[in-house]
Protein backbone atom coordinates (compact mmCIF):
# COMPACT_ATOMS: atom_id res chain seq x y z
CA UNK A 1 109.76 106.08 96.65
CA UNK A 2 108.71 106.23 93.51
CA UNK A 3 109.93 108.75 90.23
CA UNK A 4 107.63 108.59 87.57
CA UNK A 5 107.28 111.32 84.45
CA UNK A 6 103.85 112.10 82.66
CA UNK A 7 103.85 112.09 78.95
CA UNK A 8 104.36 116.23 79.35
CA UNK A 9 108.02 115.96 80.61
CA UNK A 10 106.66 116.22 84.56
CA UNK A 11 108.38 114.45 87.25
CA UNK A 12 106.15 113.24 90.11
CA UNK A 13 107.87 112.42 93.61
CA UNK A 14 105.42 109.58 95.47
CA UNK A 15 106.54 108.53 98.89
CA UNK A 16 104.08 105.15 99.24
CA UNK A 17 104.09 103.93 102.53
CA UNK A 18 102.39 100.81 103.95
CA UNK A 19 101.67 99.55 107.68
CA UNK A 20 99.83 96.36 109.66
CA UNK A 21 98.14 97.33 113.03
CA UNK A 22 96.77 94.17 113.88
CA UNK A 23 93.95 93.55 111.60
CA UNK A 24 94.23 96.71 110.39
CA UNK A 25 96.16 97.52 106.92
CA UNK A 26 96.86 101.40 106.38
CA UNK A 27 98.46 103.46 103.33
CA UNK A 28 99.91 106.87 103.08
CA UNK A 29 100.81 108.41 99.78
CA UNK A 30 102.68 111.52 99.44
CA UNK A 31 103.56 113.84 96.45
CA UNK A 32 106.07 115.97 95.92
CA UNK A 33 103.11 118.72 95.89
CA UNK A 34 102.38 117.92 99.49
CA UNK A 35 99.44 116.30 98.60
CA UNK A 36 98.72 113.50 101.52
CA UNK A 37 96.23 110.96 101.13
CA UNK A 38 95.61 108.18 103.66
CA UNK A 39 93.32 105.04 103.66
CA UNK A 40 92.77 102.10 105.92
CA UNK A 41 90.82 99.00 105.29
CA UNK A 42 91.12 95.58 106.93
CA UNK A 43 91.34 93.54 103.94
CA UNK A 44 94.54 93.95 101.99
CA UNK A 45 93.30 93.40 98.17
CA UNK A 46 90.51 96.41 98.96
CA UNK A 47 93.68 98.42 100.54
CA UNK A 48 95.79 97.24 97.33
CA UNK A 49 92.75 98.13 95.30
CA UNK A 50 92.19 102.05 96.39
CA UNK A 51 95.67 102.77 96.38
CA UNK A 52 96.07 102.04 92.61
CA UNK A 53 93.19 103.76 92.20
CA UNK A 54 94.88 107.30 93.91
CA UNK A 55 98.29 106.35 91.88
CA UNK A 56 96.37 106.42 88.77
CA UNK A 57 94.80 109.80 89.21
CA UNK A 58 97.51 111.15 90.57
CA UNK A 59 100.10 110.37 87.65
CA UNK A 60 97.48 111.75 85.09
């Protein structure tokens, strides 16, 4: 879990959640809006990669 606060004062609540199915790598980020957003990708650095991408735009 992570508690981060914009440059306006606003906390944001991220549950970031990672799991291995085989070949498989998947990610789940949560908000404390309720906003879900789930990817899956079988090479890790791509996974890594689009889930700093949501962070980002979801701390702006």
């Amino acid at each position: 879990m992570v508690v981060s606060r914009s440059p306006s004062g606003r906390s944001h609540l991220l549950s970031l959640a990672f799991l291995r199915d085989g070949d498989e790598f998947f990610a789940r980020i949560e908000s404390n809006t309720g906003q879900i957003a789930e990817f899956k990708n079988r090479a890790l650095d791509q996974l890594l990669t689009l889930v700093a991408g949501e962070l980002e735009d979801l701390l702006e």
